[in-house]
Protein backbone atom coordinates (compact mmCIF):
# COMPACT_ATOMS: atom_id res chain seq x y z
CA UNK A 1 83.13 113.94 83.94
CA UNK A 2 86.89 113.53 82.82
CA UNK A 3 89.17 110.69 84.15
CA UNK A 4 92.72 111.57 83.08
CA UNK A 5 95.24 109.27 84.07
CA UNK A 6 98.31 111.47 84.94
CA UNK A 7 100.61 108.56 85.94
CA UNK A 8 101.64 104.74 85.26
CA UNK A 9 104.32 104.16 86.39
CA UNK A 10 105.05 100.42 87.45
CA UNK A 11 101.76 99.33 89.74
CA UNK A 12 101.61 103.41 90.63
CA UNK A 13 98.67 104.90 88.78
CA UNK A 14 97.69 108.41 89.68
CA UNK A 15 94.02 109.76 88.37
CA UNK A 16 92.67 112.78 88.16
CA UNK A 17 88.90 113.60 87.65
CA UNK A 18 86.98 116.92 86.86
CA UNK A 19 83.72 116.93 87.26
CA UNK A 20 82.33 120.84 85.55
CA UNK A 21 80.65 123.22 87.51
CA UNK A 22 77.74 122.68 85.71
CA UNK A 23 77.32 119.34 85.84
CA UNK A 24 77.35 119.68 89.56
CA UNK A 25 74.74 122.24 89.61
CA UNK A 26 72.81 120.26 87.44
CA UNK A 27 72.70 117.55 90.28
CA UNK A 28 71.83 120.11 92.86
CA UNK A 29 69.11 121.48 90.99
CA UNK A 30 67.63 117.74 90.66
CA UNK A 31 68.20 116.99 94.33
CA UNK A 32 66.52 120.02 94.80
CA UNK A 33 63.70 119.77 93.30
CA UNK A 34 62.97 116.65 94.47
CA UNK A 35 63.51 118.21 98.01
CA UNK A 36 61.26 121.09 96.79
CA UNK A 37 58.25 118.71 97.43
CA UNK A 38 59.31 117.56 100.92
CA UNK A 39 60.33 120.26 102.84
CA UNK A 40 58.76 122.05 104.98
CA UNK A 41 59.00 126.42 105.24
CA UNK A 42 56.82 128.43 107.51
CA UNK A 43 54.80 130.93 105.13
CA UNK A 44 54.87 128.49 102.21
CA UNK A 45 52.46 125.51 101.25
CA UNK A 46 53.95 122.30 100.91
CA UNK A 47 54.83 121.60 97.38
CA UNK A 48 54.84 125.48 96.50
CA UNK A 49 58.33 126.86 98.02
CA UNK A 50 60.07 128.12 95.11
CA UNK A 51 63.20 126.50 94.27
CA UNK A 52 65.35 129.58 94.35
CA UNK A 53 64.31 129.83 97.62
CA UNK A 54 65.19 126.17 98.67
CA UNK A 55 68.61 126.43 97.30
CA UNK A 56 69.27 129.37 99.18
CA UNK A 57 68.30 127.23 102.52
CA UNK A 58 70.00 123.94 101.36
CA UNK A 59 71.99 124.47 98.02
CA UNK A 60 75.63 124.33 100.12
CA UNK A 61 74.67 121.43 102.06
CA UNK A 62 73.08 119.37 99.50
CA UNK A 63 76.35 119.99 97.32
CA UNK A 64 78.37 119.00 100.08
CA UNK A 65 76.28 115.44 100.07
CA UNK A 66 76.64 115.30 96.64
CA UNK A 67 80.69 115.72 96.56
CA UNK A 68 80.73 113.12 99.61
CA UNK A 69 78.87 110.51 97.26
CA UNK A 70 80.64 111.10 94.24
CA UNK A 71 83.80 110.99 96.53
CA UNK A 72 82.71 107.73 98.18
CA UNK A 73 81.07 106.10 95.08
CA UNK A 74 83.18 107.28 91.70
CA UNK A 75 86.76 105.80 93.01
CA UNK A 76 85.36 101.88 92.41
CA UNK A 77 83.11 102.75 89.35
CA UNK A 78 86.43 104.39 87.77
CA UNK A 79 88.62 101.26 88.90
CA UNK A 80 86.30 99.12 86.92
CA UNK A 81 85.86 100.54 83.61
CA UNK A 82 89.42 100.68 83.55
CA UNK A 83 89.27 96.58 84.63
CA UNK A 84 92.00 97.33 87.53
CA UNK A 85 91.76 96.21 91.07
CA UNK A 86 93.58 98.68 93.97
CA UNK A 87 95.73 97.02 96.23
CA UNK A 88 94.86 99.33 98.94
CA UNK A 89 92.27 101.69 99.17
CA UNK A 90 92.75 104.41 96.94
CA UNK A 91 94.34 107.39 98.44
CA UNK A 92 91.66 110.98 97.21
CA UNK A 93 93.38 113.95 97.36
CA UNK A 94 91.20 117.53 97.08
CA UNK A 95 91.47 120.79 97.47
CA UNK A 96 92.27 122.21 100.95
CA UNK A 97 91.62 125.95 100.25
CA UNK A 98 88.53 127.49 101.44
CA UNK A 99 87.83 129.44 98.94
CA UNK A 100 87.85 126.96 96.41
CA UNK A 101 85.74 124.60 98.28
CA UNK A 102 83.53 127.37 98.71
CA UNK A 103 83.09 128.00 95.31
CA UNK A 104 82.55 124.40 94.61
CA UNK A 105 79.55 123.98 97.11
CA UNK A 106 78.40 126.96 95.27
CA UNK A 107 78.53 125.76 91.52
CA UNK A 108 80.83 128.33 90.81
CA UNK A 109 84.31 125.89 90.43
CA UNK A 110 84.79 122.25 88.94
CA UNK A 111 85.17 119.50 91.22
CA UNK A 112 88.27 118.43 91.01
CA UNK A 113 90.16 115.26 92.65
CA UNK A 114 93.31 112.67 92.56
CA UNK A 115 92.98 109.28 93.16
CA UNK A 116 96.20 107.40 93.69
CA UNK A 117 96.61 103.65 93.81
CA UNK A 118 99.12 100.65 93.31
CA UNK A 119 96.96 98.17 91.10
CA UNK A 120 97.16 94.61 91.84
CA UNK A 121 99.20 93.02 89.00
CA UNK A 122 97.57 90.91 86.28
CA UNK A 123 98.63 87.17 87.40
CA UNK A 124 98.45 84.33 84.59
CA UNK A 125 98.13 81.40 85.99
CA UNK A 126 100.65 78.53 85.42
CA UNK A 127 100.24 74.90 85.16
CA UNK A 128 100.87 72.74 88.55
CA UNK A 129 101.51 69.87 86.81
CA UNK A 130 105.82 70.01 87.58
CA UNK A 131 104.68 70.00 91.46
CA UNK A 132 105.54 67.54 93.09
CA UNK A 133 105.40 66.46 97.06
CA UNK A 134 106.14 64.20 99.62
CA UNK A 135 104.07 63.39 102.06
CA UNK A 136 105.26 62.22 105.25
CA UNK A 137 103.48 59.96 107.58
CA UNK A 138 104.23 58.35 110.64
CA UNK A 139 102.22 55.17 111.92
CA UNK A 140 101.48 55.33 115.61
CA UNK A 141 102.76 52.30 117.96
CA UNK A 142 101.29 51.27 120.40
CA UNK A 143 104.14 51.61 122.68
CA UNK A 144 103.57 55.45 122.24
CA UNK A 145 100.27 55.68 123.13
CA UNK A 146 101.35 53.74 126.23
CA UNK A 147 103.62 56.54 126.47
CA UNK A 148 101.41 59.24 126.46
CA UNK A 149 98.60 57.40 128.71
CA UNK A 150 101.88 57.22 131.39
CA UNK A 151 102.26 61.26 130.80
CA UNK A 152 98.63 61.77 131.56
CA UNK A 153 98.09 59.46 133.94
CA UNK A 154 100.83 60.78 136.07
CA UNK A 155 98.88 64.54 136.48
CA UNK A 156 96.21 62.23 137.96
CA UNK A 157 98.28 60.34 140.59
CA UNK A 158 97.06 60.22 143.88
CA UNK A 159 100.18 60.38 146.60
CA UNK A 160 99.90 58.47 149.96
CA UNK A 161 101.64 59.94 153.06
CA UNK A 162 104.69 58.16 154.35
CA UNK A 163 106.28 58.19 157.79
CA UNK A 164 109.72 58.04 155.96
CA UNK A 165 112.19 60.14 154.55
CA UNK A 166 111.76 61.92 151.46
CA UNK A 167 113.19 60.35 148.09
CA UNK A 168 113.21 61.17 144.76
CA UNK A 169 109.31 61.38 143.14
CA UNK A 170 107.80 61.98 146.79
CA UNK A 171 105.66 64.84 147.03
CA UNK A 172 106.51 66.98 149.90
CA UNK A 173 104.33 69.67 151.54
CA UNK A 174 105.87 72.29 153.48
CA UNK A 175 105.53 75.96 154.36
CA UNK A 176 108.83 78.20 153.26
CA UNK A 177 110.07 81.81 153.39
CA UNK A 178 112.93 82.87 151.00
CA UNK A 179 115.25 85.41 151.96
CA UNK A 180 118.18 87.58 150.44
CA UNK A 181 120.89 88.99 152.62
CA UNK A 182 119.13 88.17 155.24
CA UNK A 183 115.54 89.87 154.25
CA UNK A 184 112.26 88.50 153.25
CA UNK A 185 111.44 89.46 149.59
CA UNK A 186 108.24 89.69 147.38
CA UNK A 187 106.81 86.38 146.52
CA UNK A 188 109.28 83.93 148.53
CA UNK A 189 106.75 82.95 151.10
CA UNK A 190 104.06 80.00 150.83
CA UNK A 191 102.31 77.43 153.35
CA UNK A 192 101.31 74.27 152.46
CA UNK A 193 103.24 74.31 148.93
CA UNK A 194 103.85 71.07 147.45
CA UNK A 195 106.62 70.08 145.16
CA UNK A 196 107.27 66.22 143.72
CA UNK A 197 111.08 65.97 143.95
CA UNK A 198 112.47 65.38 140.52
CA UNK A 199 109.27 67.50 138.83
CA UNK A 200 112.26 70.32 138.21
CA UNK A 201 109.50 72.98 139.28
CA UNK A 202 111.82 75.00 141.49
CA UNK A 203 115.19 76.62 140.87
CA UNK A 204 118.31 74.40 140.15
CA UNK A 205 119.85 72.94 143.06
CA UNK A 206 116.47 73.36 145.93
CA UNK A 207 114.16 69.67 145.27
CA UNK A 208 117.89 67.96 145.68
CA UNK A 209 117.96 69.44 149.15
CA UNK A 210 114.57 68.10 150.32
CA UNK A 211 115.45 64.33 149.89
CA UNK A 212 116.38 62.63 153.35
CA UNK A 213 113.50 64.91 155.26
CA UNK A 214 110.75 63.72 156.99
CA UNK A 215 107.60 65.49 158.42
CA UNK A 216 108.20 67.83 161.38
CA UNK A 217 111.72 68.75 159.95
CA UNK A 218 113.35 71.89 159.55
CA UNK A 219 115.63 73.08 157.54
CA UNK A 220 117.63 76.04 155.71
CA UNK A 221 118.31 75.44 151.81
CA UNK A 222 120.94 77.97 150.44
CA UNK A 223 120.63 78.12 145.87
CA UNK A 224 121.20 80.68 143.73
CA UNK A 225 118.96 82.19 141.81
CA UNK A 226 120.08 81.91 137.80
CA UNK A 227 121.57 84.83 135.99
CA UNK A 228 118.21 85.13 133.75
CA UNK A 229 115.70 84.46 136.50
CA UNK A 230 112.60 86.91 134.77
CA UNK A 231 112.52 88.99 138.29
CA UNK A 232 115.27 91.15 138.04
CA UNK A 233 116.00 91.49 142.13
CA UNK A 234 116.25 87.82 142.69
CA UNK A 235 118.37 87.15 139.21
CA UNK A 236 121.90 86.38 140.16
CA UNK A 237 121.40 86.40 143.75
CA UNK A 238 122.33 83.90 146.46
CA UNK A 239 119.03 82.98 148.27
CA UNK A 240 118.40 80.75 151.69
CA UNK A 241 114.55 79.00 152.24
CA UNK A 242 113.77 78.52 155.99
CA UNK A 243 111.70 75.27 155.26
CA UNK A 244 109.31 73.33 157.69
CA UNK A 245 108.40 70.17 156.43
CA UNK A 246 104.67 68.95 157.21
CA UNK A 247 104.15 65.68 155.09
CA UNK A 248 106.10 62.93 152.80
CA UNK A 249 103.94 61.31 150.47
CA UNK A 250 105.42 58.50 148.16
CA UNK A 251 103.09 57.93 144.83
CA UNK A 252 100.43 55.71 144.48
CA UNK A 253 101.36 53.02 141.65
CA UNK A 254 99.53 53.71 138.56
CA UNK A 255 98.32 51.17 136.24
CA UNK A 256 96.90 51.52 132.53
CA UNK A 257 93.10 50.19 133.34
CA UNK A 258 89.74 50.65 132.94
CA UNK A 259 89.93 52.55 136.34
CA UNK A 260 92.44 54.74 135.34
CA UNK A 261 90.40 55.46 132.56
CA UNK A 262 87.40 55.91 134.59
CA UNK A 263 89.19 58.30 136.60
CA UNK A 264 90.11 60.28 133.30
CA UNK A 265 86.54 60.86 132.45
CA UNK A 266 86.55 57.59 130.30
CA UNK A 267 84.13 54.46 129.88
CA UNK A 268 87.38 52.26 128.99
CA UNK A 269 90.64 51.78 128.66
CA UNK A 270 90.30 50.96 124.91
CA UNK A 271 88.29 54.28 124.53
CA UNK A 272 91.60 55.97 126.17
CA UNK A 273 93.63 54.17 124.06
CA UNK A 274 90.98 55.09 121.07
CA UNK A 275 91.47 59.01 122.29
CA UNK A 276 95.11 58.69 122.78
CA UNK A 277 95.93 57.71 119.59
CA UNK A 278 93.52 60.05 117.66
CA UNK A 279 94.82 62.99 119.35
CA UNK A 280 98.69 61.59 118.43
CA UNK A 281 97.40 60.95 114.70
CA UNK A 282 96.10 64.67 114.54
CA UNK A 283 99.05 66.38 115.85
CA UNK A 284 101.78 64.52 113.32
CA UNK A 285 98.33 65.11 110.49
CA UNK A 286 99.13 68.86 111.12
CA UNK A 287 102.61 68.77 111.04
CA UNK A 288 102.54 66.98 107.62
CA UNK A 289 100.05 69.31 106.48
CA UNK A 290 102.70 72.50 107.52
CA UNK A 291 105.29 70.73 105.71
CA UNK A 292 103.36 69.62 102.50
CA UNK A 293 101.65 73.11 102.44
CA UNK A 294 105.47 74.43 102.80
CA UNK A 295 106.53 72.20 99.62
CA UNK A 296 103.72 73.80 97.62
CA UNK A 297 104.27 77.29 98.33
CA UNK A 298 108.05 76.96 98.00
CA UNK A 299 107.48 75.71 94.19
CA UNK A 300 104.89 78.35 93.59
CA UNK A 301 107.31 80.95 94.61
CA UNK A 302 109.59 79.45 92.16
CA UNK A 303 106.90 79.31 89.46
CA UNK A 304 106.00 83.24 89.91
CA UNK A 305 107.93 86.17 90.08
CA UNK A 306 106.32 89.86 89.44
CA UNK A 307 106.48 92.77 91.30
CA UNK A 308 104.03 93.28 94.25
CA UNK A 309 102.38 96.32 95.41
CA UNK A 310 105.05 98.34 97.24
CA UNK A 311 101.90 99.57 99.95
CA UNK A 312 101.32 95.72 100.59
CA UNK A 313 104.79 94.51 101.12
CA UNK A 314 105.44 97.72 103.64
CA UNK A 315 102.53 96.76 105.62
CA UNK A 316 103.83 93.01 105.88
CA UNK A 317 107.12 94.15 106.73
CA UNK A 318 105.96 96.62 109.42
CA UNK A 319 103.51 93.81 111.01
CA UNK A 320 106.97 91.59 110.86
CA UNK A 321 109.43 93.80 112.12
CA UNK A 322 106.64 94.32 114.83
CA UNK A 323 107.02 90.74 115.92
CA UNK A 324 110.99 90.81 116.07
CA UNK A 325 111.62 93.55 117.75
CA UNK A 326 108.94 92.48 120.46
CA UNK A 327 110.84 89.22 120.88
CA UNK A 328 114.07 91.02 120.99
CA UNK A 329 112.53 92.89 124.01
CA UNK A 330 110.82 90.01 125.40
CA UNK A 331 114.22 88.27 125.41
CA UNK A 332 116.45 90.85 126.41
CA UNK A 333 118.64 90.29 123.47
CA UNK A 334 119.75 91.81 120.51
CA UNK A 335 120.53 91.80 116.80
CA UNK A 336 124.44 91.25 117.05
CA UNK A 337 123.18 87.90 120.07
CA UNK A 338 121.60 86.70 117.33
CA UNK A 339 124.30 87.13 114.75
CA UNK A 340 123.16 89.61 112.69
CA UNK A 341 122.64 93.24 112.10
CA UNK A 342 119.46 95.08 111.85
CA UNK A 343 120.57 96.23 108.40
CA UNK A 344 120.95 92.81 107.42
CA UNK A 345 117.65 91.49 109.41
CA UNK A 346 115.49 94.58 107.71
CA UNK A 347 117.02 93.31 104.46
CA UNK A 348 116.10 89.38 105.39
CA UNK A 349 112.32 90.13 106.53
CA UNK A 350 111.57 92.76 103.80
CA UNK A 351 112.41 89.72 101.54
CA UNK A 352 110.02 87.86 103.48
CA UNK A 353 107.11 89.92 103.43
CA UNK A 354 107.54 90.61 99.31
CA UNK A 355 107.41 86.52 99.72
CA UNK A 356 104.27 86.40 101.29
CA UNK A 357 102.53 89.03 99.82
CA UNK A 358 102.92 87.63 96.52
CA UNK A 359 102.15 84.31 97.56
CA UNK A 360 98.84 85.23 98.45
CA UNK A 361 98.32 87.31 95.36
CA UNK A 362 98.69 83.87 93.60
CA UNK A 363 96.62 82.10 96.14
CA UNK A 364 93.93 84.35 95.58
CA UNK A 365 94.16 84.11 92.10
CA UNK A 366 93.82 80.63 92.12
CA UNK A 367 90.92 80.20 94.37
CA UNK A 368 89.03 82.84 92.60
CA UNK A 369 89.51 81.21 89.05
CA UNK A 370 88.52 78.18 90.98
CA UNK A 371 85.89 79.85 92.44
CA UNK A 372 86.36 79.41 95.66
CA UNK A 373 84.45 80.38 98.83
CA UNK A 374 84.42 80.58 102.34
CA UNK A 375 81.04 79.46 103.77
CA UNK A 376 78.98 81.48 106.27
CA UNK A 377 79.53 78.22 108.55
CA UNK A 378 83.04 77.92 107.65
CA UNK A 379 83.05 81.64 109.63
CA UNK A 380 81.01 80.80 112.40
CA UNK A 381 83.21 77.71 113.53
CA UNK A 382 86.29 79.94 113.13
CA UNK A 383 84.72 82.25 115.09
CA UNK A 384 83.76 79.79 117.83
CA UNK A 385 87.49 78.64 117.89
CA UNK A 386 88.55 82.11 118.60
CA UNK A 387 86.13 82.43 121.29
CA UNK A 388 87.53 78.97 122.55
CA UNK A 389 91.05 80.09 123.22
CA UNK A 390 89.95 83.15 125.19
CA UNK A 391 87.69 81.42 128.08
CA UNK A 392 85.78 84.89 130.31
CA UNK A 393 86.56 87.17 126.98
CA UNK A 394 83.94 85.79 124.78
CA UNK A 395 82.04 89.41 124.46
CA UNK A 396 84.96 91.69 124.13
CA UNK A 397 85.70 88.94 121.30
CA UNK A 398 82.81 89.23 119.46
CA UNK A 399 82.20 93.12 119.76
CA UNK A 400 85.33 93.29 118.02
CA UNK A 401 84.25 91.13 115.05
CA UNK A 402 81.33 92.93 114.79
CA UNK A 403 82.69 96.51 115.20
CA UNK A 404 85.92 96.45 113.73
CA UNK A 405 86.03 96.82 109.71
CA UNK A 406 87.87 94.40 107.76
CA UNK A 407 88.22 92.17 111.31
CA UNK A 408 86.37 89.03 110.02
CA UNK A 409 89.09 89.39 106.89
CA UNK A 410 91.72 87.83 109.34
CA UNK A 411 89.26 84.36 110.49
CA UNK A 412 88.31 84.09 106.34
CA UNK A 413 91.98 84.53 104.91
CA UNK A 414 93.16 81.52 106.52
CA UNK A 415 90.15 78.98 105.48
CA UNK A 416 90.34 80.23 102.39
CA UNK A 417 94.02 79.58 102.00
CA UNK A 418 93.83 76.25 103.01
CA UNK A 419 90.73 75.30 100.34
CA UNK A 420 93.05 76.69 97.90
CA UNK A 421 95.87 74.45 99.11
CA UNK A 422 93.27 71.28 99.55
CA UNK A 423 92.95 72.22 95.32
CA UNK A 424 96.25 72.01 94.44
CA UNK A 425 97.22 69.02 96.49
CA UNK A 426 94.20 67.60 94.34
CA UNK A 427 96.30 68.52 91.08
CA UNK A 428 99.74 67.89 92.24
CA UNK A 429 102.56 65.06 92.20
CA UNK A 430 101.97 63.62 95.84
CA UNK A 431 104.03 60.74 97.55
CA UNK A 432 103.63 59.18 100.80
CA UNK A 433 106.99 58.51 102.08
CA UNK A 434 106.73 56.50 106.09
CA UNK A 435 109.29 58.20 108.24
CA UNK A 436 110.03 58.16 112.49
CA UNK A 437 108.24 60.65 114.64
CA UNK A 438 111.90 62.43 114.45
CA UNK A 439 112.18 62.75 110.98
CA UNK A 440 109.21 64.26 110.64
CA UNK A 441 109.77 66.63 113.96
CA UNK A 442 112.82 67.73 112.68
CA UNK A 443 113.35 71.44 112.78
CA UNK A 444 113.11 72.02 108.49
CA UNK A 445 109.30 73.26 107.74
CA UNK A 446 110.78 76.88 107.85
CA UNK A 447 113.39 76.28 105.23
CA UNK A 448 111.21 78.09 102.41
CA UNK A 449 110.78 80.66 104.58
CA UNK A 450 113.81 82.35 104.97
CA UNK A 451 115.00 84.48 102.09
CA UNK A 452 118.73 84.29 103.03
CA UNK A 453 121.08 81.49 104.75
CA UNK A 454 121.92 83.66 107.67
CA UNK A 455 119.06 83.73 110.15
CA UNK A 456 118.05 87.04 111.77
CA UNK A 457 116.15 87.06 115.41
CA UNK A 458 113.30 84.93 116.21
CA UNK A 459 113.02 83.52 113.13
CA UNK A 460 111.01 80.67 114.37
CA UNK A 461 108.65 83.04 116.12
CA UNK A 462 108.48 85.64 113.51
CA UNK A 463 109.11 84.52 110.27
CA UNK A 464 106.22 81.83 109.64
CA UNK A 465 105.43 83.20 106.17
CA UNK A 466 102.74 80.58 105.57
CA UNK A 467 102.11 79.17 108.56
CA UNK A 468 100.64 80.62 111.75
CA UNK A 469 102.64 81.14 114.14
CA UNK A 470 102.52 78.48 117.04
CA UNK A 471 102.84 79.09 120.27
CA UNK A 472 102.12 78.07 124.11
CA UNK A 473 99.61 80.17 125.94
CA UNK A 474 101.07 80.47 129.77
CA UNK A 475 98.62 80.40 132.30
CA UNK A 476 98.67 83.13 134.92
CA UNK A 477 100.82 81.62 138.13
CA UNK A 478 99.94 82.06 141.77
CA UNK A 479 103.11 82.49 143.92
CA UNK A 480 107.16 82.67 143.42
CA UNK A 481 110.15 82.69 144.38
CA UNK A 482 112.10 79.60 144.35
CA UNK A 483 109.66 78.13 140.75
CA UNK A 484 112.54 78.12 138.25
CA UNK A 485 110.44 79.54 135.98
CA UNK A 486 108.89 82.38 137.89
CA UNK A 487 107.96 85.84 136.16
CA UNK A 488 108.57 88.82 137.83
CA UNK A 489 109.12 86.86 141.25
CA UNK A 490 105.10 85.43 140.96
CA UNK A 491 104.29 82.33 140.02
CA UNK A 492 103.90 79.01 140.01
């Protein structure tokens, strides 16, 4: 077999390997006689069909299993004697004429085939030991856990009905039908809705017009609808609600007890306060994590600059420019809205994904040097957190873990990124440094993740190079019209 490399240029390398004729009928004749003892011919005892006679029935077809194998097997083999690793899978390139195949399945022509790559570059790893970070932490007071105890013990307030009038914080229930120019529309009709005045669930300018009623009232409410209301009939448009009020009911008082937290699902009010706190503690944990993670990568893209492979970064940049334009669409906006151009945005995000796809070149450097691995377990509870966010879709879920190649690539990626960051903050220059719950909310954890000043579209939502992107999962909505934040004129 020759291995001729016809091209290195850069990353490119293009190979090209010739297998002789006879080499490959020297394979056939092996496979056949091996296959000579197995088969079995009417009018010939087993073990006795001459071979000649066998490669007439099977010659073609055991070639053409042969030229599959060497196909699938020789690309890695060659890869490693020459010590390279593809970025991609290598792209094979063979003959398409007829004839020629025909004369290869026959012995009677060399195999011959290209193999094109990008190799992954050699990375030499640097020392960490100029890294440094700051940590920032925030110490939970107690007056914010009171806080957040108020928050959720006000979606667990009971409401007692009043014979009074209606003020702000009552919960009113009524039946309503919305109408514009004078007809009933899609979604503007509901009995029995309630709505706590002040909860800003409706559109502007409707809760204010239900304070003063009482049950048994009626009442038109004239609002308009706003200019980007999602349903597209209603946006704009001057609306009236025939309303029939059927009960006032003024909240109970709420107090921060061990019956309150009884009612929560908890043995004591120092439990909730326990909870509370540990729940506060973990969300400010993972925004220091995003931050310190940030300062890490930011100095390791400063520490390491090489070309990456060209196939790598395109596939980044299409899986980015995926995102935008989605959002775009989603928002109903567009490039200039956002101050930009696409030229300029294409030019912005390709930076971005050459960022990130050399970043985790050196990540996975690091880890393997380290020798790092992701544990079996480590993939089950990943798993398990998938299936988590997806209540009812737990088997469509899994079938497409186990059916889809490569799939269980995108639940080890991230755990093993983070080991490999747990390692370095190991090794690196770290400070603590107390701060306020703003300072450390403030909007800067995407500042090494834009590759020019100017900000193209969605950055926030589409530019997390090495961070996963967060973001609120709405649940689906029963009825419409006058919610302020109703899709399509249908929810809730």
């Amino acid at each position: 077999m020759q291995v001729i490399e016809t091209l290195a240029e850069g990353l490119k390398r293009e190979i090209k390997v010739v297998i002789p004729a006879k080499d490959m009928e020297q394979r056939m004749n092996e496979r056949l006689a091996d296959v000579k003892d197995k088969v079995r011919i009417n009018g010939f005892r087993p073990g006795k069909v001459p071979v000649s006679h066998v490669k007439k029935m099977y010659g073609k077809s055991i070639m053409a299993e042969l030229v599959n194998e060497i196909i699938r097997d020789q690309p890695s083999a060659i890869l490693s004697e020459r010590g390279e690793k593809s970025a991609t899978q290598p792209e094979i390139v063979m003959t398409e004429d007829e004839k020629e195949a025909e004369k290869i399945l026959s012995a009677e022509a060399d195999l011959e085939f290209t193999l094109s790559y990008e190799i992954i570059p050699a990375i030499e790893l640097k020392s960490v030991d100029g890294i440094t970070v700051t940590r920032e932490v925030v110490d939970v007071s107690e007056e914010e856990i009171t806080e957040q105890i108020e928050k959720i013990a006000e979606s667990a307030r009971t409401y007692e009905a009043k014979k009074g009038k209606a003020a702000d914080g009552d919960r009113v229930t009524m039946d309503y039908l919305g109408k514009v120019d004078g007809e009933a529309f899609d979604g503007g009709k509901d009995e029995d809705a309630e709505l706590v005045i002040g909860s800003n669930r409706f559109i502007p300018g409707f809760e204010e017009q239900l304070v003063g009623l009482k049950a048994g009232d009626e009442k038109v409410i004239t609002v308009n609808f706003p200019a980007d209301y999602p349903a597209a009939n209603l946006a704009g448009k001057e609306a009236t609600f025939d309303i029939t009020v059927k009960e006032v009911a003024a909240p109970a008082a709420t107090e921060i007890n061990d019956e309150l937290a009884t009612k929560l699902g908890v043995e004591s009010v120092e439990k909730l306060k326990e909870i509370v706190r540990g729940q506060i503690e973990s969300q400010y944990g993972n925004l220091t994590r995003q931050k310190v993670k940030r300062q890490i990568l930011d100095q390791l893209d400063a520490l390491y600059k090489f070309e990456s492979p060209s196939k790598l970064v395109d596939a980044e940049f299409e899986n980015i420019w995926r995102q935008i334009n989605t959002d775009l669409a989603q928002s109903g906006k567009t490039f200039a809205d956002e101050d930009t151009t696409e030229e300029a945005a294409r030019e912005e995000y390709r930076a971005l994904a050459e960022r990130r796809v050399r970043l985790g070149l050196v990540l996975s450097e690091i880890g393997e040097k380290a020798g790092i691995e992701v544990t079996e377990e480590e993939m089950q509870r990943s798993l398990f957190a998938q299936l988590q966010q997806f209540p009812g879709q737990e088997k469509q879920i899994l079938d497409f873990f186990r059916n889809t190649p490569g799939a269980s690539a995108s639940l080890r990626a991230p755990i093993f990124e983070e080991k490999v960051i747990d390692k370095l903050l190991a090794e690196v220059s770290v400070t603590d440094k107390k701060v306020s719950k703003e300072e450390l909310l403030a909007d800067d954890a995407e500042e090494g993740d834009k590759p020019a000043k100017k900000a193209a579209p969605k950055k926030k939502a589409a530019a997390k190079a090495d961070d996963a992107a967060e973001g609120e999962e709405a649940a689906p909505k029963k009825k419409a019209a006058p919610k302020k934040k109703a899709a399509e004129g249908d929810a809730e």
